[in-house]
Protein backbone atom coordinates (compact mmCIF):
# COMPACT_ATOMS: atom_id res chain seq x y z
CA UNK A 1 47.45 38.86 15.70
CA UNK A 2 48.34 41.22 18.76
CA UNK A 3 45.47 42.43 20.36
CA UNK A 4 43.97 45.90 20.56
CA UNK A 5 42.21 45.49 23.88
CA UNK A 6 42.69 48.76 26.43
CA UNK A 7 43.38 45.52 29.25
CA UNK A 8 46.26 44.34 26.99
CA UNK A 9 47.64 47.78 26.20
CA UNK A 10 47.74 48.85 29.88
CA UNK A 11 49.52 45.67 31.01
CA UNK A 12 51.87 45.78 28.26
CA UNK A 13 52.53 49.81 29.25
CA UNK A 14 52.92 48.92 32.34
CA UNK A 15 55.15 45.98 32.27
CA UNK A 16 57.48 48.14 29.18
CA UNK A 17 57.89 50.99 32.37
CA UNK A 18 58.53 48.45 35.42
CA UNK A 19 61.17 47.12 32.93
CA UNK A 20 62.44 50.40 32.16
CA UNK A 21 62.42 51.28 36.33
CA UNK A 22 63.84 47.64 37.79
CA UNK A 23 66.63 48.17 34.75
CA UNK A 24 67.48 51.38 35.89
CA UNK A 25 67.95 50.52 39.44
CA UNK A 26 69.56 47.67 38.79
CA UNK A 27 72.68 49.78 37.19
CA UNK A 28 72.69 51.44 40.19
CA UNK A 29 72.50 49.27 42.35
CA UNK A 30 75.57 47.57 40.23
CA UNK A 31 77.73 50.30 40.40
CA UNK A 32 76.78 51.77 43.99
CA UNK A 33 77.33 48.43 45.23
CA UNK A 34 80.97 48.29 42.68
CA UNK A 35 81.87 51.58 43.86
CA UNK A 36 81.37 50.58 47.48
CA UNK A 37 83.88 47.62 47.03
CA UNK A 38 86.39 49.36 45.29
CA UNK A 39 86.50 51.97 47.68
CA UNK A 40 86.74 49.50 50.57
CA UNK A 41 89.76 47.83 48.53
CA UNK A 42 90.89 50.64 48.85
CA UNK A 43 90.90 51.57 52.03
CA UNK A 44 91.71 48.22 53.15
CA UNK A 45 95.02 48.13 50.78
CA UNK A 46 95.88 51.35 52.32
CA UNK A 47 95.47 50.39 56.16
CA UNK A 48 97.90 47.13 55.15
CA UNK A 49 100.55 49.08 53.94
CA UNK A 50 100.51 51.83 57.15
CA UNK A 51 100.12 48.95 59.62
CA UNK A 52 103.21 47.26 57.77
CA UNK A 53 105.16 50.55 57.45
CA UNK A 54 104.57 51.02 61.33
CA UNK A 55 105.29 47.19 62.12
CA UNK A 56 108.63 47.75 60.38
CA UNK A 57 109.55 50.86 62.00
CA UNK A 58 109.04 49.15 65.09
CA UNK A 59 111.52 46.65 63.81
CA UNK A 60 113.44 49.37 62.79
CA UNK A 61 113.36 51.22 66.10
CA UNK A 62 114.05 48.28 68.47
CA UNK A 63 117.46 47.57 65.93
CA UNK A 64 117.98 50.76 66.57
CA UNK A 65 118.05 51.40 70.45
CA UNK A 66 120.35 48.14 70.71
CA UNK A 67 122.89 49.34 68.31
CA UNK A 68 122.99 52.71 70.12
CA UNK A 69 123.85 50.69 73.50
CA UNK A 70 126.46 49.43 72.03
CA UNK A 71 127.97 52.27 71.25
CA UNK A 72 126.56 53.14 67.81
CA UNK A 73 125.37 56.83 66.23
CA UNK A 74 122.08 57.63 65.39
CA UNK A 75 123.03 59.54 62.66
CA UNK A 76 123.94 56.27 60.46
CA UNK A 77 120.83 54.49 61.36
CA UNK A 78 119.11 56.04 57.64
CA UNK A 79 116.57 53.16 55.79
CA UNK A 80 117.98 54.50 52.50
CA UNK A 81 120.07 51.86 51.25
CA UNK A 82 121.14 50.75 54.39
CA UNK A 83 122.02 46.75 54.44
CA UNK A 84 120.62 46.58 57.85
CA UNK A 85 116.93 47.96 56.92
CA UNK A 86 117.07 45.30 54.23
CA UNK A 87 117.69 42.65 56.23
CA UNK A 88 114.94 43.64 58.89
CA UNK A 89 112.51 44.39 55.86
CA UNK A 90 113.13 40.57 54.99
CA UNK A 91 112.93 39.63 58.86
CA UNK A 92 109.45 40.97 58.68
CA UNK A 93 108.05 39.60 55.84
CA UNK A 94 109.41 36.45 56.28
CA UNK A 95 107.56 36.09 60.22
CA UNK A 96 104.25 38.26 58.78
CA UNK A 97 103.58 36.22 55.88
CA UNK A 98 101.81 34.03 57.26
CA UNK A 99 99.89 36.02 59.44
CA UNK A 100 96.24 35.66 59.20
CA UNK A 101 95.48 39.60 58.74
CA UNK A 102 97.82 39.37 55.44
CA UNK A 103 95.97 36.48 53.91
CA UNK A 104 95.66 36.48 50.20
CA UNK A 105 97.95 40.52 50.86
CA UNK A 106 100.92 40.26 48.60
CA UNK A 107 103.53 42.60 50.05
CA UNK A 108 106.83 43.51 48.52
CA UNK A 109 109.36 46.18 49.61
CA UNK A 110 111.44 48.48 47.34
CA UNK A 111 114.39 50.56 47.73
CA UNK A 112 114.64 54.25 46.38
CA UNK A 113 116.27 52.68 43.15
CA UNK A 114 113.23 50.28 42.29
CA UNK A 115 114.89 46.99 43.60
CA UNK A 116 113.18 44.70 44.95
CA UNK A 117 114.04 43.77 48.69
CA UNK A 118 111.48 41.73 50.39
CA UNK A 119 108.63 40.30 49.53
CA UNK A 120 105.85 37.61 50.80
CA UNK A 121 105.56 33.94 49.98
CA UNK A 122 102.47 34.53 48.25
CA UNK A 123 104.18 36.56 45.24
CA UNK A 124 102.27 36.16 42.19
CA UNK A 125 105.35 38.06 40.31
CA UNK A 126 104.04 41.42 40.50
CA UNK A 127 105.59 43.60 38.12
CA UNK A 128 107.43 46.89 39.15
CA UNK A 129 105.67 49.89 37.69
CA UNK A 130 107.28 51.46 35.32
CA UNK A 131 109.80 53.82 35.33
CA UNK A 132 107.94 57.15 34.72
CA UNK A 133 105.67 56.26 37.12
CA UNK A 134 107.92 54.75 39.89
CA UNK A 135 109.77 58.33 39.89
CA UNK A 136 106.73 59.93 40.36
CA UNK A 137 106.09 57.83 43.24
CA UNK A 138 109.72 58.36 44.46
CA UNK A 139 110.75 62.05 43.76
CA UNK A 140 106.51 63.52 44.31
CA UNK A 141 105.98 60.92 46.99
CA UNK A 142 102.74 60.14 45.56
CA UNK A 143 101.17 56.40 45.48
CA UNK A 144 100.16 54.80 42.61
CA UNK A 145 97.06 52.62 42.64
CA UNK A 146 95.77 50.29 39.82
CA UNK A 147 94.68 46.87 38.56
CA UNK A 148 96.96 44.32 36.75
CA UNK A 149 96.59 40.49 35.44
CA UNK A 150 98.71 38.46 36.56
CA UNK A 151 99.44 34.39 35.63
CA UNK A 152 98.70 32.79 39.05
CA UNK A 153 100.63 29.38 39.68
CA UNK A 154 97.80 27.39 37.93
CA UNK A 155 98.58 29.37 34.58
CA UNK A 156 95.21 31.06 35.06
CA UNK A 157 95.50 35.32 34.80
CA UNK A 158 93.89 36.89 37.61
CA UNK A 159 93.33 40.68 38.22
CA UNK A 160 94.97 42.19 41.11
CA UNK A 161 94.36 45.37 42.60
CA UNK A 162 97.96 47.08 43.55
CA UNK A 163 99.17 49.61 45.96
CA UNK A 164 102.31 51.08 45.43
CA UNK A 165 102.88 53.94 48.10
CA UNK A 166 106.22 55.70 49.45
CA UNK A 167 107.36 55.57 53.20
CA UNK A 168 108.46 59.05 53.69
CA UNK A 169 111.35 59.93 56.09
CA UNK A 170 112.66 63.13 56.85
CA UNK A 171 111.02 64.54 53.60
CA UNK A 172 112.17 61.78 51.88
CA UNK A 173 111.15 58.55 50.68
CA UNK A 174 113.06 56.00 52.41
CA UNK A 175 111.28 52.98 51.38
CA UNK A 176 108.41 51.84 49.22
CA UNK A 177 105.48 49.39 50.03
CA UNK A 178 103.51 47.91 47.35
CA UNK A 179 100.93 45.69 48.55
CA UNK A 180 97.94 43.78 46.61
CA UNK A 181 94.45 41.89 46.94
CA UNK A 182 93.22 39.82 44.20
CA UNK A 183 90.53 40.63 42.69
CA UNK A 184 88.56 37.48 42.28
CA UNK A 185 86.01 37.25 44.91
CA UNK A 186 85.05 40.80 44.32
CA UNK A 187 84.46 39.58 40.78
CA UNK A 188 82.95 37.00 41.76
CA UNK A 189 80.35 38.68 44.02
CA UNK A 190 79.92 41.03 40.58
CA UNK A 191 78.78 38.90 38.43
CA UNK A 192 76.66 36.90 41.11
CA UNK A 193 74.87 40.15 41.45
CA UNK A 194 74.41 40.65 37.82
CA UNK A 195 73.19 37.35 37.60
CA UNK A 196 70.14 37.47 40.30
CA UNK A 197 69.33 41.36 38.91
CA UNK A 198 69.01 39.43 35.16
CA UNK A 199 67.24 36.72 36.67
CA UNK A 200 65.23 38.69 39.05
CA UNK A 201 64.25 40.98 36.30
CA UNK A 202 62.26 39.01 33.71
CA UNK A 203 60.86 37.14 36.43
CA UNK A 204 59.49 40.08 38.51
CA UNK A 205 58.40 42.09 35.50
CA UNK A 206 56.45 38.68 34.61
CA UNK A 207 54.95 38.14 38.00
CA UNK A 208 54.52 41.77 38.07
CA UNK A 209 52.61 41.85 34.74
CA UNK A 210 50.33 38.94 35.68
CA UNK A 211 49.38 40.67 38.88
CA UNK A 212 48.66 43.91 36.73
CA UNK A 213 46.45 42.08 34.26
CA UNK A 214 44.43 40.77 37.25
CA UNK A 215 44.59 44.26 38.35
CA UNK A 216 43.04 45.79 35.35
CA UNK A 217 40.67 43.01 34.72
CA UNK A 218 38.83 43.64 38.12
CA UNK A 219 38.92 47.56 37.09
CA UNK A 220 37.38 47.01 33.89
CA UNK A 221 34.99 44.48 35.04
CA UNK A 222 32.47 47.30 35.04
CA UNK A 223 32.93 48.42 31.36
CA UNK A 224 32.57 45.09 30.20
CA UNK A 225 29.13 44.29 31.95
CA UNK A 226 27.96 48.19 30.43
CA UNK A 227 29.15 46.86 26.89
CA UNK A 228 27.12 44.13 27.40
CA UNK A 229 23.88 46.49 28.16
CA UNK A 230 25.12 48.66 25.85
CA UNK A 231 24.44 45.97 23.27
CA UNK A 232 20.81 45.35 24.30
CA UNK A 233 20.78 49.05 23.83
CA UNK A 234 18.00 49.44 20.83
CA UNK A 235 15.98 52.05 19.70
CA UNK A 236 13.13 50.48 21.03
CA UNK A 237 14.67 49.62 24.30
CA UNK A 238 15.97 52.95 25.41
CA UNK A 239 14.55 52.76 28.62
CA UNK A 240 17.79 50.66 29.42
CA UNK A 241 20.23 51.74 31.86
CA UNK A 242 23.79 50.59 32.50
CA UNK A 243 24.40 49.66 36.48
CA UNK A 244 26.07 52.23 37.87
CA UNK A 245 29.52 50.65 39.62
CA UNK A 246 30.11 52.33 43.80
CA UNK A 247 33.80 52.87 42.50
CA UNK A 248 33.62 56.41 43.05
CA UNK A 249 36.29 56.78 39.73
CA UNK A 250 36.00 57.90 36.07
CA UNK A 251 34.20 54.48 35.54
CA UNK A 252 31.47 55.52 37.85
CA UNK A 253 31.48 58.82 36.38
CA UNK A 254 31.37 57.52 32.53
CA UNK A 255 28.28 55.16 33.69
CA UNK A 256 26.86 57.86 35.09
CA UNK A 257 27.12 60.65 31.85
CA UNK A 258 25.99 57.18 29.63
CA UNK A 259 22.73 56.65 31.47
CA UNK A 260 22.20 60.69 30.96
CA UNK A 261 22.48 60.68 27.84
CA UNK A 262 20.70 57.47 27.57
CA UNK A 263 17.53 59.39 29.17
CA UNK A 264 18.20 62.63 27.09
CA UNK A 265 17.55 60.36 23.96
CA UNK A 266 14.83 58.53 25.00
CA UNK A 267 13.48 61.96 26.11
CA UNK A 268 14.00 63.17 22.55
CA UNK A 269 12.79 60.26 20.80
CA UNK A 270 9.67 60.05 23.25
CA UNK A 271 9.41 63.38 22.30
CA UNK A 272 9.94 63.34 18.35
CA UNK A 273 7.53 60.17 18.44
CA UNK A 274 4.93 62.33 20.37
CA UNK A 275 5.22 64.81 17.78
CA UNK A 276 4.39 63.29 14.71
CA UNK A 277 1.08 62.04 16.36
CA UNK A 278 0.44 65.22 17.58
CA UNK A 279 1.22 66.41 14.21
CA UNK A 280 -0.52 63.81 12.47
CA UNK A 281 -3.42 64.21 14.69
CA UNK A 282 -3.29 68.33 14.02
CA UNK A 283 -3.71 67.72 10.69
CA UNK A 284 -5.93 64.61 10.04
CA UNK A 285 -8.42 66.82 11.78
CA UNK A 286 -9.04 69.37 9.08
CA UNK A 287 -8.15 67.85 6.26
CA UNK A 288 -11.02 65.01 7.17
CA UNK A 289 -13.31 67.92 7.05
CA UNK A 290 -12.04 69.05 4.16
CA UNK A 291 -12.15 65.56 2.55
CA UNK A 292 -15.72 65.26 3.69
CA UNK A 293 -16.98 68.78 2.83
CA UNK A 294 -15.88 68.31 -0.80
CA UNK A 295 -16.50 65.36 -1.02
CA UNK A 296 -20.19 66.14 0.05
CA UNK A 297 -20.26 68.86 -2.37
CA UNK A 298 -19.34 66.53 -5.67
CA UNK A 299 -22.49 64.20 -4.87
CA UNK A 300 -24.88 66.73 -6.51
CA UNK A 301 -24.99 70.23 -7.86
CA UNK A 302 -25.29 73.04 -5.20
CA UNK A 303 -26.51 76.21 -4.94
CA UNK A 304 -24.06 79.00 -5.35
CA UNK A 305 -25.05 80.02 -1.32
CA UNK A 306 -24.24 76.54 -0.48
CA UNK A 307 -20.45 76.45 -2.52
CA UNK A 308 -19.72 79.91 -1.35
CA UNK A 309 -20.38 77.90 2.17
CA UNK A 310 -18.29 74.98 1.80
CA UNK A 311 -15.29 77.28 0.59
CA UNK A 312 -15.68 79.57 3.69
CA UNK A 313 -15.21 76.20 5.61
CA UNK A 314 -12.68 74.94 3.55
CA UNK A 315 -10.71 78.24 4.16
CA UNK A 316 -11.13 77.79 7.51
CA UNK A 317 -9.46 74.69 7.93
CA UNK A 318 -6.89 75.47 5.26
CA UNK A 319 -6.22 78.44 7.60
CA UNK A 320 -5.64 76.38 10.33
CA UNK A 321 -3.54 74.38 8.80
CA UNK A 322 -1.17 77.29 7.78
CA UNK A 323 -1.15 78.30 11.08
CA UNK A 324 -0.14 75.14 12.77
CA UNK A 325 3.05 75.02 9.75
CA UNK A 326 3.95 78.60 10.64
CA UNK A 327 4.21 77.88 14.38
CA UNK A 328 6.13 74.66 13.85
CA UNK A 329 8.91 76.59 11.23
CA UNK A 330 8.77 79.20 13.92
CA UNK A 331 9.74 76.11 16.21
CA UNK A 332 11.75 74.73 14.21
CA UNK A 333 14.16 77.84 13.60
CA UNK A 334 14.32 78.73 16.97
CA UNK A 335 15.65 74.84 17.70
CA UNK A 336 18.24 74.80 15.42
CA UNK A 337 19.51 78.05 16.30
CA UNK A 338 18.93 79.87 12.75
CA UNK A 339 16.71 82.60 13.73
CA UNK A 340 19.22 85.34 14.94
CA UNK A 341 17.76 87.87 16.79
CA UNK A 342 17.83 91.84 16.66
CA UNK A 343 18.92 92.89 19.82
CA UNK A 344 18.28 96.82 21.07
CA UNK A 345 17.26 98.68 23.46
CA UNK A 346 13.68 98.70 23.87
CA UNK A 347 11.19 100.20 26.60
CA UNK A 348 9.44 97.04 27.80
CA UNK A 349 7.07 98.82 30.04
CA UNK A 350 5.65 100.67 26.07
CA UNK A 351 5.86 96.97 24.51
CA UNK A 352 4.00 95.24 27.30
CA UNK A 353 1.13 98.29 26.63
CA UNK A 354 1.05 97.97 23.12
CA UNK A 355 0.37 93.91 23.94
CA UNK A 356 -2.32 95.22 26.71
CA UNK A 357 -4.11 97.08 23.72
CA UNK A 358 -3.80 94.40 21.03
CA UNK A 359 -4.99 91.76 23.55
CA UNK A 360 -8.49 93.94 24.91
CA UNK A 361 -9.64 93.52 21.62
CA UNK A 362 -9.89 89.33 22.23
CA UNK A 363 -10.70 90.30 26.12
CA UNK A 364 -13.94 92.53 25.38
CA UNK A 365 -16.04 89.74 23.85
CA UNK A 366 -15.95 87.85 26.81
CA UNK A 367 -15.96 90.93 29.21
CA UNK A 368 -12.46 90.84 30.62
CA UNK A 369 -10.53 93.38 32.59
CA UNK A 370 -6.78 93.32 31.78
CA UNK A 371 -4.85 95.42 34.19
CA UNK A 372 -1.03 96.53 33.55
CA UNK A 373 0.73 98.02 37.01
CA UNK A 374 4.14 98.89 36.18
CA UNK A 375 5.75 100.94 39.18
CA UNK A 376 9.10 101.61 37.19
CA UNK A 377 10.53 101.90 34.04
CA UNK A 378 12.63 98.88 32.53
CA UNK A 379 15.03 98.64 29.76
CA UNK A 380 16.12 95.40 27.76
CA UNK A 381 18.33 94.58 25.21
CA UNK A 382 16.15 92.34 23.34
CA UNK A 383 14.37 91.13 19.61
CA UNK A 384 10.99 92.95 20.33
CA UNK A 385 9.08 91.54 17.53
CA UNK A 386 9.96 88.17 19.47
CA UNK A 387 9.01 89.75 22.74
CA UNK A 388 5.85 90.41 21.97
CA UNK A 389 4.80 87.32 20.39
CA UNK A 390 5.64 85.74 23.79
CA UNK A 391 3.43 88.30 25.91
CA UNK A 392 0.91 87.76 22.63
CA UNK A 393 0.72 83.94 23.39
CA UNK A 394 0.46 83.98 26.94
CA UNK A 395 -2.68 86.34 27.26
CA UNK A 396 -3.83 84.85 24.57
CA UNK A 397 -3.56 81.53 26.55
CA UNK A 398 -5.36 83.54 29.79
CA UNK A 399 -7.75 85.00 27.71
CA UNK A 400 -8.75 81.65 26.24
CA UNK A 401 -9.25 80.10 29.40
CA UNK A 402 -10.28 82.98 31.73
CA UNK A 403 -14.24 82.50 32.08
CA UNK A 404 -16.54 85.53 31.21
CA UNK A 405 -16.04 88.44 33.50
CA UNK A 406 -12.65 87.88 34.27
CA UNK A 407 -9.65 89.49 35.08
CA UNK A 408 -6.02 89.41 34.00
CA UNK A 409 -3.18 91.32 35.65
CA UNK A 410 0.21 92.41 34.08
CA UNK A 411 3.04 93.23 36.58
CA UNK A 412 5.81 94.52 36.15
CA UNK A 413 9.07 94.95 38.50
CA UNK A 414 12.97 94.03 38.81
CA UNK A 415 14.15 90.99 40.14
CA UNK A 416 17.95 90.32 41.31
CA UNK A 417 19.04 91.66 37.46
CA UNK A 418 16.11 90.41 36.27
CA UNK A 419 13.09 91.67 34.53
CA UNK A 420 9.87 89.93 35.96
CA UNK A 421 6.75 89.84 34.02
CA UNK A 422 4.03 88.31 36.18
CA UNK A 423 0.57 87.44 34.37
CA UNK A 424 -1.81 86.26 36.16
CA UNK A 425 -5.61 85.06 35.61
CA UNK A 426 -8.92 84.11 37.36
CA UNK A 427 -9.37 81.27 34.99
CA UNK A 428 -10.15 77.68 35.29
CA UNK A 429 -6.26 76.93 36.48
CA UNK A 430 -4.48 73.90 35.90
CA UNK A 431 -4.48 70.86 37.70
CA UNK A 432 -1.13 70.27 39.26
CA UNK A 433 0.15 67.04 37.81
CA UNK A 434 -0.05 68.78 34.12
CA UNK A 435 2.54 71.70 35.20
CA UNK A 436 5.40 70.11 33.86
CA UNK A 437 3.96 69.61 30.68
CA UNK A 438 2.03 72.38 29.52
CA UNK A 439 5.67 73.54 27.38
CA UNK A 440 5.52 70.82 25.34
CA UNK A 441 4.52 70.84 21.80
CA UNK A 442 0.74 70.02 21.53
CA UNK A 443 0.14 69.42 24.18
CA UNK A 444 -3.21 70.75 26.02
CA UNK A 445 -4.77 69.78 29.35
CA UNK A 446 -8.23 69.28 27.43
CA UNK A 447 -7.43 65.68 26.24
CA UNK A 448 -10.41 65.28 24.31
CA UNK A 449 -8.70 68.08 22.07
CA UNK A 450 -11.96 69.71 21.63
CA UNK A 451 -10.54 73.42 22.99
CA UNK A 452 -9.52 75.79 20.41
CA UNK A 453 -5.56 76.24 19.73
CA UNK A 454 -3.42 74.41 18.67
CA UNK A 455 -0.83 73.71 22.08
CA UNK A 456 2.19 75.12 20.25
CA UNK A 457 1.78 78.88 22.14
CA UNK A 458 3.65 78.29 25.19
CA UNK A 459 6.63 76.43 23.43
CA UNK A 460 7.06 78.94 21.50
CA UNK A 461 6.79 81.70 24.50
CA UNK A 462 9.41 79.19 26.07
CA UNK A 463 11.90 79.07 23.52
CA UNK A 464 11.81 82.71 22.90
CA UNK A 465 12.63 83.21 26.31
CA UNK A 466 15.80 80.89 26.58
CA UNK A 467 16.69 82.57 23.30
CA UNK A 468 17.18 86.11 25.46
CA UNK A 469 18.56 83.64 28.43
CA UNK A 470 15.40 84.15 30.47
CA UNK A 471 13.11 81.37 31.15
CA UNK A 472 9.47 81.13 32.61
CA UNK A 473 7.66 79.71 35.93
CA UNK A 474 3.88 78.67 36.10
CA UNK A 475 1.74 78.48 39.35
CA UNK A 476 -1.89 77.37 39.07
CA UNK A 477 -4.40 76.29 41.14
CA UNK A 478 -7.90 74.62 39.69
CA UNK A 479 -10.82 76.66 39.50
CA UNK A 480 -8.19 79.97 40.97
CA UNK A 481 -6.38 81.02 37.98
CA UNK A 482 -2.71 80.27 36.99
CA UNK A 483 0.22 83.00 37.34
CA UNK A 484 2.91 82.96 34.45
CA UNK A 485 6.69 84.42 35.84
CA UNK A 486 8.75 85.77 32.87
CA UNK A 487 12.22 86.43 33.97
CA UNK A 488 14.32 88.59 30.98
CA UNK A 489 17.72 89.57 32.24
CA UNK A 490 18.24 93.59 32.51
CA UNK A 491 20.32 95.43 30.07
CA UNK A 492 23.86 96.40 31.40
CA UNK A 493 24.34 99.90 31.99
């Protein structure tokens, strides 16, 4: 079975592409380095033949000068078919032949007519082009280069490369040269060279490939050790977090988001599990009563003043319970994002005063001032019913906690594009390591629980804040009162 790891897929990726790479280069290299020794074949077959065209013309010369001496014309001294030039042609190749700088050269020497006048010991039979192309060579003066097989003396065929080039003279050819090289140690040094590249190959890729597995074992060291506390990774054991590698890569990174989310889950199930024994607890309370108050009741027959007494209490609690379900659906819908809300224009210096009035009516029992200074007008776009029952809650919340002969103060002002609503209190204040949690969902800085409310206000003021993409700040101090900041961006003009 062929494994499905992300180490074995990588190493096989990565040996498939050096494959791919060393394969490539190594045609290149093959015919760079084939192309290189053809063209110095080349070259070297052409130097041969103008360093024996000039070493026969020097010959040719020095025949020459001592037949004029003795009386002789110029004029007759032509290389076209002229006996003489033959016989110094074979004069040459017979002493050059075995010259050291024509070793392995076969040389031969043609007249105008294709006949063969001279050539070197070393002959292998080289055949005469053929007659198309010897004319071409003769009446265009153009040489003629190509490769031929030809049966050595052992029987074996070996490939020759062949030079067949005109000597021109006085615009004409007076001679032809054909010299060759064999091709066998150029062959030879071929397929050597194809030989290491197809050895080399396999055996780099696989050296290659074992260094890359090592490679990406040591990178993905880290991901196996957070699979392994990933496993330990339990409901109850969320408190877990992986080891965060120093790689400073998408490892450390992936670690990093992990162990967030990690915490943002523990957070929520902290949270959810904090809930339902707030909830629990919310609702033991007056359904105990209820229990017992009925219960009570059912002993013995009452008086009509004492059932009309129990059922006032009952309602009570009833009530309560009604309002602690409203405030979580109220919850509830704003989490899950299916309360859409209404937004228009709206004054909110008029809302806040409508609150103000409302909230004197809870204020006068206890003989508190609430003061609203607004020094400007400010426009929202915003839900107001959900406005208000934010500003509701939190005097409500200062009201509650705001001793007799109190004060609260509303103010009002703009704020970098902002809205801020600052409510402040001279109530009992809260102490400072309960800040962070006074948002949450039942909870209440009383722990004993025995203060009215329910500890679901200020969530809900919270919520209904991000909802308009505002949010809200708390100061306190104990026994100095506690400041709420509620910052509502401004409507766009």
């Amino acid at each position: 079975m062929i494994p499905k790891s992300i180490r074995f897929r990588i190493t096989i990726w990565y040996m498939l592409i050096l494959t791919l790479t060393l394969s490539f280069f190594s045609i290149l290299l093959y015919n760079n380095f084939s192309l290189r020794l053809q063209e110095g074949i080349k070259d070297l077959l052409f130097s041969k033949a103008e360093g024996i065209s000039d070493s026969i013309d020097t010959y040719w010369e020095t025949e020459k000068l001592d037949a004029i001496e003795e009386g002789a014309k110029a004029e007759v001294f032509s290389k076209i078919n002229n006996a003489n030039f033959i016989k110094i042609a074979q004069r040459w190749v017979k002493e050059k032949s075995s010259d050291p700088e024509l070793l392995n050269i076969v040389v031969q020497i043609f007249d105008v007519n294709g006949n063969n006048i001279a050539s070197s010991k070393n002959e292998p039979h080289l055949a005469v082009p053929d007659r198309e192309i010897f004319n071409s060579i003769v009446l265009g003066g153009n040489y003629h280069l190509y490769n031929v097989n030809v049966n050595s003396p052992l029987g074996k065929p070996a490939m020759y490369r062949v030079l067949t080039k005109p000597v021109i003279e006085s615009n004409k050819v007076a001679y032809i040269i054909q010299v060759a090289i064999p091709l066998n140690l150029i062959n030879s040094v071929l397929n050597n060279l194809i030989a290491i590249l197809f050895l080399l190959l396999p055996i780099s890729v696989l050296l290659t490939g074992m260094a890359g597995a090592f490679l990406v074992k040591i990178t993905l060291s880290p991901v196996d050790n957070m699979i392994k506390t990933i496993h330990q990774i339990t409901a109850e054991s969320l408190e877990l977090r992986i080891d965060i590698p120093r790689t400073k890569d998408e490892i450390q990174r992936l670690a990093a988001t992990f162990n967030d989310m990690l915490a943002r889950l523990d957070e929520s199930f902290s949270s959810q599990k904090q809930f339902i024994q707030d909830v629990s607890h919310e609702f033991k309370t007056p359904l105990t009563i209820l229990k017992g108050e009925l219960e009570t009741t059912l002993r013995k027959i009452r008086s009509a003043q004492e059932y009309e007494s129990v059922l006032y209490s009952s309602l009570e609690e009833i009530n309560k319970i009604s309002t602690i379900t409203d405030n979580l659906l109220v919850l509830a819908r704003l989490d899950n994002k299916e309360f859409r809300p209404e937004f228009k224009s709206l004054d909110l210096n008029l809302l806040i005063q409508t609150v103000v009035s409302d909230i004197r009516i809870l204020a006068e029992p206890k003989n508190i001032t609430v003061d609203f200074l607004t020094p400007e007008k400010i426009v929202l776009n915003a839900d107001r019913e959900q406005l208000r029952q934010l500003f509701l809650n939190l005097l409500d919340n200062a009201i509650k906690y705001t001793p007799d002969n109190g004060r609260v103060t509303i103010n009002l002002h703009k704020d970098a594009g902002f809205a801020k609503v600052e409510l402040s209190d001279t109530g009992i204040g809260i102490p400072e390591t309960e800040l962070p949690y006074i948002f949450n969902r039942f909870y209440r800085v009383d722990k004993s629980r025995s203060s009215t409310g329910f500890g679901l206000g200020l969530s809900i003021a919270r919520s209904i804040a991000e909802l308009h993409e505002g949010k809200i700040k708390v100061e306190s101090q104990l026994g100095r009162g506690t400041t709420f900041s509620v910052l509502l961006p401004l409507a766009h003009s």
